[in-house]
Protein backbone atom coordinates (compact mmCIF):
# COMPACT_ATOMS: atom_id res chain seq x y z
CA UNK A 1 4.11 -7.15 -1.95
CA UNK A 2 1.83 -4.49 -3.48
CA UNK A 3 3.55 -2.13 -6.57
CA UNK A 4 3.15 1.31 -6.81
CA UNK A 5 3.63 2.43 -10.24
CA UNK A 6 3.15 6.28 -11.48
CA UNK A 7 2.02 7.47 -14.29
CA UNK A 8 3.98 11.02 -14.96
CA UNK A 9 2.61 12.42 -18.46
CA UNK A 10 5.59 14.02 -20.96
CA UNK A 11 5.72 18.00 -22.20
CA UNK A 12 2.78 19.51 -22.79
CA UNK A 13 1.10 16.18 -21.14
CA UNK A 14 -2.49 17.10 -19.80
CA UNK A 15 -4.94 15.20 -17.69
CA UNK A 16 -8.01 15.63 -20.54
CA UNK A 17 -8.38 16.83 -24.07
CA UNK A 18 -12.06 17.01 -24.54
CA UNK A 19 -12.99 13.49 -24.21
CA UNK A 20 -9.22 12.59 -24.23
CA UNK A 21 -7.86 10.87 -21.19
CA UNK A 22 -3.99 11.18 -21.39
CA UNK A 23 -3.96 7.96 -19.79
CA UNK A 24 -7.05 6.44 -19.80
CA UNK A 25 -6.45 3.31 -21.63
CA UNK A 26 -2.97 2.74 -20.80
CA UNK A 27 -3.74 2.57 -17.00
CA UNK A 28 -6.85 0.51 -17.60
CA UNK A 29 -5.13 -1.94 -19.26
CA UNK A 30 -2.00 -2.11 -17.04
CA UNK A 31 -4.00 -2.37 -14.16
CA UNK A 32 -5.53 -5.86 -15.87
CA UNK A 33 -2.44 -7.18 -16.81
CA UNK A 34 -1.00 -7.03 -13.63
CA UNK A 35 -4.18 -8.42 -11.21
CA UNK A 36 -4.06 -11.16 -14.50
CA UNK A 37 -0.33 -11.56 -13.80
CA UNK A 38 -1.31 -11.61 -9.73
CA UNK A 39 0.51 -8.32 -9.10
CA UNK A 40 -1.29 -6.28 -6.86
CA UNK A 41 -0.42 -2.99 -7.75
CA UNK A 42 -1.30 0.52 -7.24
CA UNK A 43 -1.71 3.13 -9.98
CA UNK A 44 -0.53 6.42 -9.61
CA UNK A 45 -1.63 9.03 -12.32
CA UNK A 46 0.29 12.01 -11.56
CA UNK A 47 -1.11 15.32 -12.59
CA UNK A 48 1.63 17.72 -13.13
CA UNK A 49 1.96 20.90 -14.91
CA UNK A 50 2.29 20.13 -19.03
CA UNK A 51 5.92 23.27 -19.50
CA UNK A 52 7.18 23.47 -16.28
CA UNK A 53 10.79 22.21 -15.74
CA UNK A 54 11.70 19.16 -14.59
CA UNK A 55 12.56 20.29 -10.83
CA UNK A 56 9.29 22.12 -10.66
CA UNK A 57 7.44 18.98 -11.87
CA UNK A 58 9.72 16.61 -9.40
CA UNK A 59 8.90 18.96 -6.71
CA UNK A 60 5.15 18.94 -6.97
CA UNK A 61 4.67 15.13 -7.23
């Protein structure tokens, strides 16, 4: 059965700071733990808008 996990950055989370992936090595590395661990799994990095409220965020994902 294949995972689908997501990725939703915290306030005032951004997709890149200069050179600065918000998630770049966390979802690298989770992605080889779980193909080490044989969980296929997809990675979801969801880009949201870093102030807006919670049911504004929900709603765009």
């Amino acid at each position: 059965m294949r995972r689908h996990i997501f990725l939703i950055p915290g306030f005032f989370g951004f997709a890149n700071l200069g050179d600065l992936t918000y998630w770049g090595p966390v979802e690298h590395r989770l992605r080889a733990l779980l193909e080490q661990a044989g969980m296929p799994a997809s990675i979801h990095a969801v880009k949201s808008q870093p102030t807006a409220s919670l049911f504004t965020r929900a709603a765009e994902a």
